[in-house]
N, C-alpha and C. Protein backbone atom coordinates (compact mmCIF):
# COMPACT_ATOMS: atom_id res chain seq x y z
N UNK A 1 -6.09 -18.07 102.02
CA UNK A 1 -7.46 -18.28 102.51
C UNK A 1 -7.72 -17.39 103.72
N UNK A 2 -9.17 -16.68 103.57
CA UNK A 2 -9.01 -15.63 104.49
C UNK A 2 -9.74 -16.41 105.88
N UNK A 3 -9.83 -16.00 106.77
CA UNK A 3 -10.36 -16.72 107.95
C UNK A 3 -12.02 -16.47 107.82
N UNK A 4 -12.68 -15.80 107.32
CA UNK A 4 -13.95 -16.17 107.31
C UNK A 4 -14.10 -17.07 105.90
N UNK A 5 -13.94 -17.27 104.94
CA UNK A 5 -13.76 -18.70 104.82
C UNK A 5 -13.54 -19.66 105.06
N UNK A 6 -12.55 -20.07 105.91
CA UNK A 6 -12.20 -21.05 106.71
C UNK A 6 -13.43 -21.08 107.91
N UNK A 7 -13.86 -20.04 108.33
CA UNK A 7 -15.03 -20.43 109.11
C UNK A 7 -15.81 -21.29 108.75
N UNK A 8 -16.26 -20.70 107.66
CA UNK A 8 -17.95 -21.06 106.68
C UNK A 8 -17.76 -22.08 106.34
N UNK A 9 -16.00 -22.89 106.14
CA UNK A 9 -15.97 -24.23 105.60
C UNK A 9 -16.20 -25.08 107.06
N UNK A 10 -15.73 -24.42 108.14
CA UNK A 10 -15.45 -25.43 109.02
C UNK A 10 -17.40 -26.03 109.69
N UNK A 11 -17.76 -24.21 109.21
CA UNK A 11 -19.22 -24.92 109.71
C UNK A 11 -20.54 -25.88 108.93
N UNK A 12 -19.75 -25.50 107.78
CA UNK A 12 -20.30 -26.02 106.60
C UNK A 12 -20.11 -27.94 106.81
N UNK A 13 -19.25 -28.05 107.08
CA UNK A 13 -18.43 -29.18 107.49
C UNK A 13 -19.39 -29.79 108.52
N UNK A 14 -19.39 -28.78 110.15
CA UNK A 14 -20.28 -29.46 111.61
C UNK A 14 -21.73 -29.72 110.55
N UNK A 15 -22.21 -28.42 109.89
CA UNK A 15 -23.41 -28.96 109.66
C UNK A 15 -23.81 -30.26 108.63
N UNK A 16 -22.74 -30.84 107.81
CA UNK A 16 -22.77 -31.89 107.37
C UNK A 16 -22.62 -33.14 108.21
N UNK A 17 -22.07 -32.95 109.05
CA UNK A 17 -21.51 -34.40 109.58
C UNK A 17 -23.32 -34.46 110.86
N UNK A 18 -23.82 -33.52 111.38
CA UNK A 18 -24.58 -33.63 111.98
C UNK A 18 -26.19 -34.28 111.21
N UNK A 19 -26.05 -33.49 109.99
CA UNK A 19 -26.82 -34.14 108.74
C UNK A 19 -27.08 -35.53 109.13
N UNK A 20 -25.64 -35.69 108.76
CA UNK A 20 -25.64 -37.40 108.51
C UNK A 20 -25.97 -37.90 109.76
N UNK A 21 -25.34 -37.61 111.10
CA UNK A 21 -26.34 -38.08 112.47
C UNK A 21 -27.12 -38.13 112.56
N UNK A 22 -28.08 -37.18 112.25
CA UNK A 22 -29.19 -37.31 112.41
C UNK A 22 -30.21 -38.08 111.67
N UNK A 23 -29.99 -37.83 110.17
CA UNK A 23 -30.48 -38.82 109.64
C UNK A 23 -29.69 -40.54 109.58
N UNK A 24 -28.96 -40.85 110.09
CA UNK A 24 -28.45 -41.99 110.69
C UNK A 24 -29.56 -42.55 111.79
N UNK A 25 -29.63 -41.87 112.84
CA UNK A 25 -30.43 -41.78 114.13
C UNK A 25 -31.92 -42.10 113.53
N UNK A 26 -32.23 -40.91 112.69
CA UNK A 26 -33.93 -40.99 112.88
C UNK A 26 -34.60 -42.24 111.35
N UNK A 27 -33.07 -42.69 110.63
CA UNK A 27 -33.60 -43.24 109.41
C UNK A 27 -34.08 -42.25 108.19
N UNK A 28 -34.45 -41.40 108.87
CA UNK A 28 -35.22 -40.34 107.26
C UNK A 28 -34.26 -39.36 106.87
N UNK A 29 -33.72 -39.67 105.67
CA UNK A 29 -32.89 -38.40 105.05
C UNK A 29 -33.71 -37.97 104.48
N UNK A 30 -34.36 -37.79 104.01
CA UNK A 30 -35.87 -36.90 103.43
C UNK A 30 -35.80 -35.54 104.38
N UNK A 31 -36.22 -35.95 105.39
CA UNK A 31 -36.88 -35.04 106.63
C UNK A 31 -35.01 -34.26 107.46
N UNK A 32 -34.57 -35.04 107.66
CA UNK A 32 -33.16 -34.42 107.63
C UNK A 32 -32.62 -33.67 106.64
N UNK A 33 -32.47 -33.65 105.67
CA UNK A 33 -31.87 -32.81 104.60
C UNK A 33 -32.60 -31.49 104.21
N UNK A 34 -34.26 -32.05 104.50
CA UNK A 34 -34.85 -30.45 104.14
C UNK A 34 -34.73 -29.71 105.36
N UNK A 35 -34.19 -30.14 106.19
CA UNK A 35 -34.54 -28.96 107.99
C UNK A 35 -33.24 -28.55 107.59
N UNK A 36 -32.00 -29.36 107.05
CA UNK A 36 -31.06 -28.69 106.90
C UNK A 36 -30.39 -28.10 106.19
N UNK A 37 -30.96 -28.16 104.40
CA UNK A 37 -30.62 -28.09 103.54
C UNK A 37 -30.78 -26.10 103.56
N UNK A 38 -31.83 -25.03 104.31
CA UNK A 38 -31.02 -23.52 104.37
C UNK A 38 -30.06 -23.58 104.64
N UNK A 39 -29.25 -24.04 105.38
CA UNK A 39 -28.58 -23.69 106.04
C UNK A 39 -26.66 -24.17 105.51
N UNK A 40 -27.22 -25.23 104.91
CA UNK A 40 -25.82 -25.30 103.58
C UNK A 40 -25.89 -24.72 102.59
């Protein structure tokens, strides 16, 4: 595994778990998933 893979997983990863914070926090996975869904 080359290290920019391992990047892209690891950020792939922050930006999931923040996903879920946020839509935890605000109640709307609707509105959470589309602000974040470029970006996975």
């Amino acid at each position: 595994m080359t290290m920019e893979k391992t990047m892209k997983l690891c950020l792939r990863t922050m930006l999931l778990l923040v996903l879920l914070q946020t839509s935890a926090v605000s109640g709307d996975v609707g509105t959470a998933s589309a602000y974040y869904s470029p970006y996975i």
